[in-house]
C-alpha atoms as a PDB file:
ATOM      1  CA  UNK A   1      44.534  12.736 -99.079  1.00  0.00           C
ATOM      2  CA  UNK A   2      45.056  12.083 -95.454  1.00  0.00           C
ATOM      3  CA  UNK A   3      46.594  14.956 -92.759  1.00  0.00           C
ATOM      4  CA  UNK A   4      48.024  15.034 -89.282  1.00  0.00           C
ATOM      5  CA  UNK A   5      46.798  12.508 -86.943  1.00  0.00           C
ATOM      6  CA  UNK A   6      44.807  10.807 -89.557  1.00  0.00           C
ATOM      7  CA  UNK A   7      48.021  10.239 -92.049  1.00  0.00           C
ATOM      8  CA  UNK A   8      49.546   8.980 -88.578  1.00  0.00           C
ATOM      9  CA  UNK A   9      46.859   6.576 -87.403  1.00  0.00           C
ATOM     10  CA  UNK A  10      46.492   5.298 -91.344  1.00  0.00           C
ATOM     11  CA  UNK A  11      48.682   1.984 -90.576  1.00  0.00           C
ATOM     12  CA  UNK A  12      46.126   0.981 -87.705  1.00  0.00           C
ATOM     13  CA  UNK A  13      42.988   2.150 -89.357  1.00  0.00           C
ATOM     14  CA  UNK A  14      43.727  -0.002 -92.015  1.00  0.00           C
ATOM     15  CA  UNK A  15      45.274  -3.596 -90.305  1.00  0.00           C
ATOM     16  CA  UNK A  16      43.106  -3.307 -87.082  1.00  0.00           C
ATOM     17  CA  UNK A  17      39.837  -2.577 -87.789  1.00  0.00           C
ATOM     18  CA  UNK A  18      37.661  -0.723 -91.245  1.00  0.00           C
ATOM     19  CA  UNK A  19      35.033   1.949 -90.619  1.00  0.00           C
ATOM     20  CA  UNK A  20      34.183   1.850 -87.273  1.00  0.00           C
ATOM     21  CA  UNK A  21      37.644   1.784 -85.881  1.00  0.00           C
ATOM     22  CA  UNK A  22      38.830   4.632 -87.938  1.00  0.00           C
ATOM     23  CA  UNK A  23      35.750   6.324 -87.368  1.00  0.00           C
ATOM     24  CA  UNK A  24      36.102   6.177 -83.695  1.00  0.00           C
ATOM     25  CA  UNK A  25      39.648   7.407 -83.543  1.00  0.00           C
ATOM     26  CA  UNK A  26      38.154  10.568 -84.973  1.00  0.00           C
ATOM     27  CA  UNK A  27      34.886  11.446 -83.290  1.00  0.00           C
ATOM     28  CA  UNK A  28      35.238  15.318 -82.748  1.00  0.00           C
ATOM     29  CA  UNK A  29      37.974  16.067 -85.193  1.00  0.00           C
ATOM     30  CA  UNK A  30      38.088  19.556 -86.220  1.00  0.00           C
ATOM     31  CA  UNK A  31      36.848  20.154 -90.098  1.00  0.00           C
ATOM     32  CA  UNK A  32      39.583  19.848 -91.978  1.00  0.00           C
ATOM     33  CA  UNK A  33      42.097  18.015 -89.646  1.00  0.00           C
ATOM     34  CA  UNK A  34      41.888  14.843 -91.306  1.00  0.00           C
ATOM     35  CA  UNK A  35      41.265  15.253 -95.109  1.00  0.00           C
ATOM     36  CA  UNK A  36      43.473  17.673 -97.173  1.00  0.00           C
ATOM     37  CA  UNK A  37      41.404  20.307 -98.580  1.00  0.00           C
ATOM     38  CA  UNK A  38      41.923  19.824-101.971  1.00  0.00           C
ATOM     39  CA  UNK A  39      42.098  15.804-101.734  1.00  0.00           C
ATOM     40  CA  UNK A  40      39.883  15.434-104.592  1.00  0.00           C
ATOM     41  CA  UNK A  41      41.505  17.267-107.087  1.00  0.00           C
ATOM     42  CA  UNK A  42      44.627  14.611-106.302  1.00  0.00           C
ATOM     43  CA  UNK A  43      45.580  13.153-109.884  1.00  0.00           C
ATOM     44  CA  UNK A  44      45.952   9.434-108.691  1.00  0.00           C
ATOM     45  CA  UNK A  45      42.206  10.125-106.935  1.00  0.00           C
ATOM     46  CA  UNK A  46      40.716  11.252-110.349  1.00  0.00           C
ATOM     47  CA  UNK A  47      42.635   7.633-111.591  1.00  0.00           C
ATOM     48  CA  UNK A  48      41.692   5.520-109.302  1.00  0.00           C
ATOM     49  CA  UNK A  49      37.779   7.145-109.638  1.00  0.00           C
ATOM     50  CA  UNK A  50      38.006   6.493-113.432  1.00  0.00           C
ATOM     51  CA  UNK A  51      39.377   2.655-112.611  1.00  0.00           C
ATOM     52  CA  UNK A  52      37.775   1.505-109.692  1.00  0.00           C
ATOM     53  CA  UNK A  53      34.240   1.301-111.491  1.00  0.00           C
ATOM     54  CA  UNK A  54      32.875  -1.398-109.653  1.00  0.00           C
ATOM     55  CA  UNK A  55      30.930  -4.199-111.468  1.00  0.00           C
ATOM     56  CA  UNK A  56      32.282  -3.032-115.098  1.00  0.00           C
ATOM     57  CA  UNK A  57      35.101  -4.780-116.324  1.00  0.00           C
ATOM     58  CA  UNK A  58      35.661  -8.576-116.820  1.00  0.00           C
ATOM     59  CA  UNK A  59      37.104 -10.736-113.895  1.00  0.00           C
ATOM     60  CA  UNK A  60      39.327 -13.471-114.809  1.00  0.00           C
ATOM     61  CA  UNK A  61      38.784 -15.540-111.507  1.00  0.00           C
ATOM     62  CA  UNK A  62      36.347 -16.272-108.758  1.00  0.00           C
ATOM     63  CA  UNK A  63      34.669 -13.941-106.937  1.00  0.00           C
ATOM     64  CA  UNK A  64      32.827 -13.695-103.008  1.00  0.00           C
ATOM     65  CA  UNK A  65      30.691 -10.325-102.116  1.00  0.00           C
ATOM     66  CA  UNK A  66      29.795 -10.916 -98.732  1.00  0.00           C
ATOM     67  CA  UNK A  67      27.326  -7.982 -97.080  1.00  0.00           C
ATOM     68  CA  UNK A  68      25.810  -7.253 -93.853  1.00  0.00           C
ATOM     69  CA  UNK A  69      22.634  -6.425 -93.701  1.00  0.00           C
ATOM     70  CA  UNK A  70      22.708  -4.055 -91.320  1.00  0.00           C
ATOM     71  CA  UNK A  71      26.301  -2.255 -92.477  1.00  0.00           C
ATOM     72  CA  UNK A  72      26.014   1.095 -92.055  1.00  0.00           C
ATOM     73  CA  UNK A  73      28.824   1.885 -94.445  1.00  0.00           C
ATOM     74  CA  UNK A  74      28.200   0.213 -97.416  1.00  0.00           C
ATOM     75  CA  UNK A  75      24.677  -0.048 -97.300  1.00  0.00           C
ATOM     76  CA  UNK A  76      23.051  -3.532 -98.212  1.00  0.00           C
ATOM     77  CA  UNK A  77      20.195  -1.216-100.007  1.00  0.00           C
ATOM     78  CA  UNK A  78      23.477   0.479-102.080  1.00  0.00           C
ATOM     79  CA  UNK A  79      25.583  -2.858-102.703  1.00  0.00           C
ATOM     80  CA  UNK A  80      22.630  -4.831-103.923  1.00  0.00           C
ATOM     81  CA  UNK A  81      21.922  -2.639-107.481  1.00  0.00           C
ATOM     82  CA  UNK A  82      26.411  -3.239-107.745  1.00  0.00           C
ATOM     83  CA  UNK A  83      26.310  -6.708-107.663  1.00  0.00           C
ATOM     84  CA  UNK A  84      23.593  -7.101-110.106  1.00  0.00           C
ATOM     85  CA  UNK A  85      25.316  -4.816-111.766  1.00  0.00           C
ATOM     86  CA  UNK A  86      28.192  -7.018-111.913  1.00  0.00           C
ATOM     87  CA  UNK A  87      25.776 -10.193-112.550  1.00  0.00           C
ATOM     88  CA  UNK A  88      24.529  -8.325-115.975  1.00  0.00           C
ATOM     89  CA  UNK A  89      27.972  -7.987-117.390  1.00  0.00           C
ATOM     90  CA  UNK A  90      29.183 -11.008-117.018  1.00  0.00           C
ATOM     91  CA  UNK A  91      30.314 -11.383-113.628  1.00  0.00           C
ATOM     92  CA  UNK A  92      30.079 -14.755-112.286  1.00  0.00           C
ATOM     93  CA  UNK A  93      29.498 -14.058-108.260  1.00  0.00           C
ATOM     94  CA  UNK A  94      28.988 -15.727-105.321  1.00  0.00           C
ATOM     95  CA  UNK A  95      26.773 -13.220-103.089  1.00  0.00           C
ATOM     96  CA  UNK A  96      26.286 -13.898 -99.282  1.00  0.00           C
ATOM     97  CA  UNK A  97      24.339 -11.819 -96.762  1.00  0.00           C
ATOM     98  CA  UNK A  98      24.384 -11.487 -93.262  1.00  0.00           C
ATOM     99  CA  UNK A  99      21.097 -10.295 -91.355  1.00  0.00           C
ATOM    100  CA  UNK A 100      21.416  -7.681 -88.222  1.00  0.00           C
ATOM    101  CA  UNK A 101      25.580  -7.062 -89.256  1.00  0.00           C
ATOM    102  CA  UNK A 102      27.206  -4.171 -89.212  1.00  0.00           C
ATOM    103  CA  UNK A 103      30.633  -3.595 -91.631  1.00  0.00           C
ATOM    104  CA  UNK A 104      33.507  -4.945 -88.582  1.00  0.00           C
ATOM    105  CA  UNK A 105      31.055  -7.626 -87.558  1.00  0.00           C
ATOM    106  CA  UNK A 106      30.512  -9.212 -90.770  1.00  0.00           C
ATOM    107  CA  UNK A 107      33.861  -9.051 -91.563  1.00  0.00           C
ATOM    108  CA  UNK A 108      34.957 -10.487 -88.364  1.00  0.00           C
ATOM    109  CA  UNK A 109      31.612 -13.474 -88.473  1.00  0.00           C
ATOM    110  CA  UNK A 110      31.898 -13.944 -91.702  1.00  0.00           C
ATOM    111  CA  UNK A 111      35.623 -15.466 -91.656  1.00  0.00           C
ATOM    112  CA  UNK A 112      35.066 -19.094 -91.270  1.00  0.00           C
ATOM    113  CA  UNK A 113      32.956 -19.030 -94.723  1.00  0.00           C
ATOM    114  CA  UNK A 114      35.668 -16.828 -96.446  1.00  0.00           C
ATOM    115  CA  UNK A 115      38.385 -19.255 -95.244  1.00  0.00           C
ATOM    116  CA  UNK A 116      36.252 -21.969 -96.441  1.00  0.00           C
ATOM    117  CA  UNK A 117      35.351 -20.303 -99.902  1.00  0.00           C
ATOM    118  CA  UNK A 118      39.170 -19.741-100.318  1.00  0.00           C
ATOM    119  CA  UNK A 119      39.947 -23.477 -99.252  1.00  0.00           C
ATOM    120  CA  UNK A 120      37.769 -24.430-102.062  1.00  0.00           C
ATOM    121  CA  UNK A 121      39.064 -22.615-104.355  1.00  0.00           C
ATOM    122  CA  UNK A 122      42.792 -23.981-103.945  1.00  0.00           C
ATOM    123  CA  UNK A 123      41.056 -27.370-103.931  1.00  0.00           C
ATOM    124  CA  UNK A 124      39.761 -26.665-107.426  1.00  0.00           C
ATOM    125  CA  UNK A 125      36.169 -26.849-106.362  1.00  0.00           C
ATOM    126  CA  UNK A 126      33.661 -24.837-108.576  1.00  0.00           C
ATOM    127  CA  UNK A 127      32.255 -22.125-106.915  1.00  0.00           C
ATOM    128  CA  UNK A 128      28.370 -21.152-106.954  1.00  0.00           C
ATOM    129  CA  UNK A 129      27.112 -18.273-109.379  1.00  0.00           C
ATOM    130  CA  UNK A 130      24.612 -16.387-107.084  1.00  0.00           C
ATOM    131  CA  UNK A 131      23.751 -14.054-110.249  1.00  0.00           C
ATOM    132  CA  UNK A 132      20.490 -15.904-111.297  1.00  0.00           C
ATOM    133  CA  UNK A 133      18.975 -15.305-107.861  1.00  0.00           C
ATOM    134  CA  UNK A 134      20.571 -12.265-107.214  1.00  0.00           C
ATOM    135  CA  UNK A 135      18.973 -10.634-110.841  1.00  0.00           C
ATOM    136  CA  UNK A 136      15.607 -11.969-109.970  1.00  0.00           C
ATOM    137  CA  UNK A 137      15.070 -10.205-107.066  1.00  0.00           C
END
């Protein structure tokens, strides 16, 4: 998918920061210096699109969807209808928001209560099904 500088700065853009640090490495680019032109017609694209259906299939496990507010990326006003989504097949979730965050910042603020959530998961600790709230609203 990814060209040039962007297939170069991939690494970083993906173990130093999310959006807004790959983002900023490529204010002004050039159309079509970063994406290949025909990215979308990529096989393993058209495989992952068909796979990565988010919400759909059965998880066998716990799982944390934690949203900012505020994210600019992923949109707290597109992740909501997702998760209950999720919640109406089956999905046992934990949902947590965080007011006035962007994506990086409540990924970054949010740590201590993912560490926490994963601690209590190794400790065998049940985790809390958000889905009854979340479907209500």
């Amino acid at each position: 998918m990814l060209r040039g500088k962007a297939l170069e700065r991939y690494p970083d853009s993906t173990t130093k920061g999310c959006w807004d640090y790959a983002y900023a490495g490529f204010i002004g680019a050039q159309p079509g210096a970063v994406l290949k032109t025909d990215w979308e017609q990529n096989p393993e694209v058209a495989q992952l699109s068909q796979i990565d259906q988010i919400g759909t299939a059965p998880l066998s496990g716990s799982f944390l969807v934690i949203a900012g507010e505020a994210d600019q990326s992923i949109t707290f006003p597109m992740l909501r209808p997702l998760v209950q989504k999720a919640c109406r097949n089956g999905i046992a979730l934990e949902f947590r928001s965080y007011p006035g965050l962007d994506h990086d910042p409540v990924m970054d603020r949010s740590t201590p209560d993912q560490l926490a959530w994963i601690r209590d998961r190794f400790a065998g600790k049940p985790t809390t099904n958000s889905c009854p709230s979340v479907l209500a609203q």
